[in-house]
PDB file of N, CA and C in Angstrom:
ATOM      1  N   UNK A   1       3.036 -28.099   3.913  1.00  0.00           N
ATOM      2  CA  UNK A   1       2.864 -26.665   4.097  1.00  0.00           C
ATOM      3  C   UNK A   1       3.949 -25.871   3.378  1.00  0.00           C
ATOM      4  N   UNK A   2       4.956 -26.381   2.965  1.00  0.00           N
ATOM      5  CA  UNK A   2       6.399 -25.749   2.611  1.00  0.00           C
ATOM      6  C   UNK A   2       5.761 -25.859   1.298  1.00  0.00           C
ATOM      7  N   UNK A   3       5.421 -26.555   0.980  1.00  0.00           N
ATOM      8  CA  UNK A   3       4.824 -26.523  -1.217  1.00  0.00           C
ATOM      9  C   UNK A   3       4.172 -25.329  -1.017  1.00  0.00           C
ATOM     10  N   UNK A   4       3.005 -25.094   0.202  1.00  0.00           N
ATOM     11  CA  UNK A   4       2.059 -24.238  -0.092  1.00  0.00           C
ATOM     12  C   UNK A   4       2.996 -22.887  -0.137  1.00  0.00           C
ATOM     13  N   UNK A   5       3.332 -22.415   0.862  1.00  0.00           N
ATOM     14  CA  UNK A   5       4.401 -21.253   0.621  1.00  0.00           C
ATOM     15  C   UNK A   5       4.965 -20.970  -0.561  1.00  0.00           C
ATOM     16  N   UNK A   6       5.565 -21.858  -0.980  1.00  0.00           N
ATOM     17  CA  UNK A   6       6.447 -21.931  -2.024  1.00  0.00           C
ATOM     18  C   UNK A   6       5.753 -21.735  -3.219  1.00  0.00           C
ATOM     19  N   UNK A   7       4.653 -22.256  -4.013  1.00  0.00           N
ATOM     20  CA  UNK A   7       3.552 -22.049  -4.924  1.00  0.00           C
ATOM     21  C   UNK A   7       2.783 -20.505  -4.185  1.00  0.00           C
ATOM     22  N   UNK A   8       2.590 -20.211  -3.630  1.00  0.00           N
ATOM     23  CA  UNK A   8       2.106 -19.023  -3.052  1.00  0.00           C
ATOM     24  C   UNK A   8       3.388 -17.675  -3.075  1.00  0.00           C
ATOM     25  N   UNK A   9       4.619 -17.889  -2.817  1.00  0.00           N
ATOM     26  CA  UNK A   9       5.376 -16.992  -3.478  1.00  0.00           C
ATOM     27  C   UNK A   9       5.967 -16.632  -4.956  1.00  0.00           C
ATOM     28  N   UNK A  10       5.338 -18.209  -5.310  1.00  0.00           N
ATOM     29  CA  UNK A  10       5.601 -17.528  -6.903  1.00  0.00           C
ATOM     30  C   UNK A  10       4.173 -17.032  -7.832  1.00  0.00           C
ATOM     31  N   UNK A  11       3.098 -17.492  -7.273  1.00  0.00           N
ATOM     32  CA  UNK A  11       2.270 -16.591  -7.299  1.00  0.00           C
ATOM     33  C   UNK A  11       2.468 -15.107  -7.333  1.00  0.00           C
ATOM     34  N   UNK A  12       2.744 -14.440  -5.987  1.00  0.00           N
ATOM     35  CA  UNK A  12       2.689 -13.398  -6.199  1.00  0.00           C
ATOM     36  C   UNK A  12       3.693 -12.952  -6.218  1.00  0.00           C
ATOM     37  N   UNK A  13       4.937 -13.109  -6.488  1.00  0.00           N
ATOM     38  CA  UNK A  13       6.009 -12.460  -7.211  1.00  0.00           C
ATOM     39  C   UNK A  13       5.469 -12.437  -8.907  1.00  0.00           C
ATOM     40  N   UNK A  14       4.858 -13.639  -9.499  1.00  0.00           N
ATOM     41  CA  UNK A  14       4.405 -13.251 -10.976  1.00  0.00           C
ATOM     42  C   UNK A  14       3.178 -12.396 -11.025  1.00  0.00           C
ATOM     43  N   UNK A  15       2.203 -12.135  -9.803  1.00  0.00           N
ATOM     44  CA  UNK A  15       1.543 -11.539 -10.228  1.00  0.00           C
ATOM     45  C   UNK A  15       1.454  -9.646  -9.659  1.00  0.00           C
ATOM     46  N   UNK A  16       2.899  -9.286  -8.922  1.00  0.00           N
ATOM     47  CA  UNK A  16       2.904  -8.356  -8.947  1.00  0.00           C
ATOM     48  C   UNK A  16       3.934  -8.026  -9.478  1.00  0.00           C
ATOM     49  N   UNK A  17       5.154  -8.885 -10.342  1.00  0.00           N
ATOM     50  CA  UNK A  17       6.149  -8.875 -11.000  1.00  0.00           C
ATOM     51  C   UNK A  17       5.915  -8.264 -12.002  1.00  0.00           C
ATOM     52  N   UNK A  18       4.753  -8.965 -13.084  1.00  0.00           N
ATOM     53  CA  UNK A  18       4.530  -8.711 -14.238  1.00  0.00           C
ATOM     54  C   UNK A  18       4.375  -7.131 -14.618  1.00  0.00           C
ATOM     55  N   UNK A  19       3.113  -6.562 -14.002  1.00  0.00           N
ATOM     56  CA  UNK A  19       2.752  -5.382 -14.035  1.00  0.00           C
ATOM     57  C   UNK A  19       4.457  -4.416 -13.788  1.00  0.00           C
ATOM     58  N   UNK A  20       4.888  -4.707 -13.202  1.00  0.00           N
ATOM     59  CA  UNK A  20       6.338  -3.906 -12.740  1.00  0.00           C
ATOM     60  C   UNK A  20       6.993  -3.761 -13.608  1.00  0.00           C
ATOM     61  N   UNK A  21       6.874  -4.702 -14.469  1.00  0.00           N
ATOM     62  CA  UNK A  21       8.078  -5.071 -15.739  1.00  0.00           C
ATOM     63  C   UNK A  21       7.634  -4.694 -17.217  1.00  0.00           C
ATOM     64  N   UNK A  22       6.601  -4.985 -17.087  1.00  0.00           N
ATOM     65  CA  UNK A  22       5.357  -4.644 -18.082  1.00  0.00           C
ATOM     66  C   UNK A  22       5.590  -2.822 -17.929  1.00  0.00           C
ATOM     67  N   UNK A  23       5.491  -1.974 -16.816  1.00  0.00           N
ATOM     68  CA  UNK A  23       5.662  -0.926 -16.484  1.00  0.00           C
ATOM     69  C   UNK A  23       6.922   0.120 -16.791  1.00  0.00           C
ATOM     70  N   UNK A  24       7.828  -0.750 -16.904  1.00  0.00           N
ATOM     71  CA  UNK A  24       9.214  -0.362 -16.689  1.00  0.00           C
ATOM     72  C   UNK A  24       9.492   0.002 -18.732  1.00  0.00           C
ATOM     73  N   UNK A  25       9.046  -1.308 -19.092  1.00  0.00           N
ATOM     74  CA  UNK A  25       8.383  -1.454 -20.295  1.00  0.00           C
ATOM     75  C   UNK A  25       8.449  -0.359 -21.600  1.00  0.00           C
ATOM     76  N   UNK A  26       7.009   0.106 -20.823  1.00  0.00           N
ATOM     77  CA  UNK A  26       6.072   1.248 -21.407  1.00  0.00           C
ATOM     78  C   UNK A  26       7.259   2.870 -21.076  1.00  0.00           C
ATOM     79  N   UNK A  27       7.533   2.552 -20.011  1.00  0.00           N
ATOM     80  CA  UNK A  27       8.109   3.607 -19.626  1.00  0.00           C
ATOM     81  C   UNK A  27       9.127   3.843 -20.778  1.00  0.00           C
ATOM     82  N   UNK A  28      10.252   2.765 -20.821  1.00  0.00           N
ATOM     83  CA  UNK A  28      10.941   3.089 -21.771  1.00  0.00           C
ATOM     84  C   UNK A  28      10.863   3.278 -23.205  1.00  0.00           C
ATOM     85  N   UNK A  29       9.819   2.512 -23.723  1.00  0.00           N
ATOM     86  CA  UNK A  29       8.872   2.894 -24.849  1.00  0.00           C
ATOM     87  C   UNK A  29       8.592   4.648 -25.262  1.00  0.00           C
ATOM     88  N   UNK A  30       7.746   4.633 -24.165  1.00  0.00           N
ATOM     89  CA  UNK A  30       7.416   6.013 -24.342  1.00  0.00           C
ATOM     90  C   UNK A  30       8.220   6.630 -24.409  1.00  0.00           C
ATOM     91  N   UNK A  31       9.586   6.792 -23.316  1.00  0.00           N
ATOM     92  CA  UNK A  31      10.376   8.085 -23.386  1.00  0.00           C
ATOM     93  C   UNK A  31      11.566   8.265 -24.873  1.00  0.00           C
ATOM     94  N   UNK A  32      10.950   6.723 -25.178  1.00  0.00           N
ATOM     95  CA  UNK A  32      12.047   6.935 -26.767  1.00  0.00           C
ATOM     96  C   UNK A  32      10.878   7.373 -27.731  1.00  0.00           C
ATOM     97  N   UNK A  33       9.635   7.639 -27.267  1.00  0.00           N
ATOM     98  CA  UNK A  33       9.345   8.728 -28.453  1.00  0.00           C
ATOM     99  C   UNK A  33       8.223   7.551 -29.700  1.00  0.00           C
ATOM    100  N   UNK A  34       7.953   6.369 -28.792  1.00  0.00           N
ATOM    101  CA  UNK A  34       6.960   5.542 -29.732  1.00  0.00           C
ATOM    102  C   UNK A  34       5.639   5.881 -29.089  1.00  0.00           C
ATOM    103  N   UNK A  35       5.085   4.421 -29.984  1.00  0.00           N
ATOM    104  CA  UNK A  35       3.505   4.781 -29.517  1.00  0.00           C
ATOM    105  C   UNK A  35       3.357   3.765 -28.405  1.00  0.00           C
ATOM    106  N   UNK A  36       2.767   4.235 -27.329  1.00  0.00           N
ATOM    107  CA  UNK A  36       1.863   3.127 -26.076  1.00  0.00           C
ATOM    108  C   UNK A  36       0.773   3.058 -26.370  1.00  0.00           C
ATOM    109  N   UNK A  37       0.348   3.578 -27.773  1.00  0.00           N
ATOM    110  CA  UNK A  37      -1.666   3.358 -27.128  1.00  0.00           C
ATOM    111  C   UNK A  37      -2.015   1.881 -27.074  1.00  0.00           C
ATOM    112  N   UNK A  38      -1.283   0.890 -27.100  1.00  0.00           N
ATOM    113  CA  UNK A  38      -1.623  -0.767 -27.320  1.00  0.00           C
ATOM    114  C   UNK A  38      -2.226  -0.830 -25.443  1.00  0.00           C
ATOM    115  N   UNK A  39      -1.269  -0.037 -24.721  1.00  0.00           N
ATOM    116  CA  UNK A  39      -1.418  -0.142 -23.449  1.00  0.00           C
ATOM    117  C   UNK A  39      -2.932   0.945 -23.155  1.00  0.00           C
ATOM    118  N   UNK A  40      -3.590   0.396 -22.224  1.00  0.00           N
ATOM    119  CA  UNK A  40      -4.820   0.772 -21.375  1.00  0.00           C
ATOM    120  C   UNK A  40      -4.551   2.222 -20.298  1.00  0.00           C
ATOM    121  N   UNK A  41      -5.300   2.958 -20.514  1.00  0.00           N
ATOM    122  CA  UNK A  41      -4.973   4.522 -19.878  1.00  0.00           C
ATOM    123  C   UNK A  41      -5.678   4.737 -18.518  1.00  0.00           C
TER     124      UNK A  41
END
């Protein structure tokens, strides 16, 4: 049961990690004045 947890928190630390970081990303992208259109609106 301890694997399962354990594979189940890195699950969703990568799958609500990504988007966060991915986010943080764009953000800084954008505010220096490039292009985001690669990213989805």
């Amino acid at each position: 049961m301890k694997t399962n947890k354990k594979a189940l928190s890195i699950f969703f630390s990568f799958t609500f990690g990504m988007p966060v970081i991915l986010g943080i990303f764009m953000g800084v992208v954008f505010f220096q004045g490039q292009d985001v259109s690669c990213f989805p609106q």
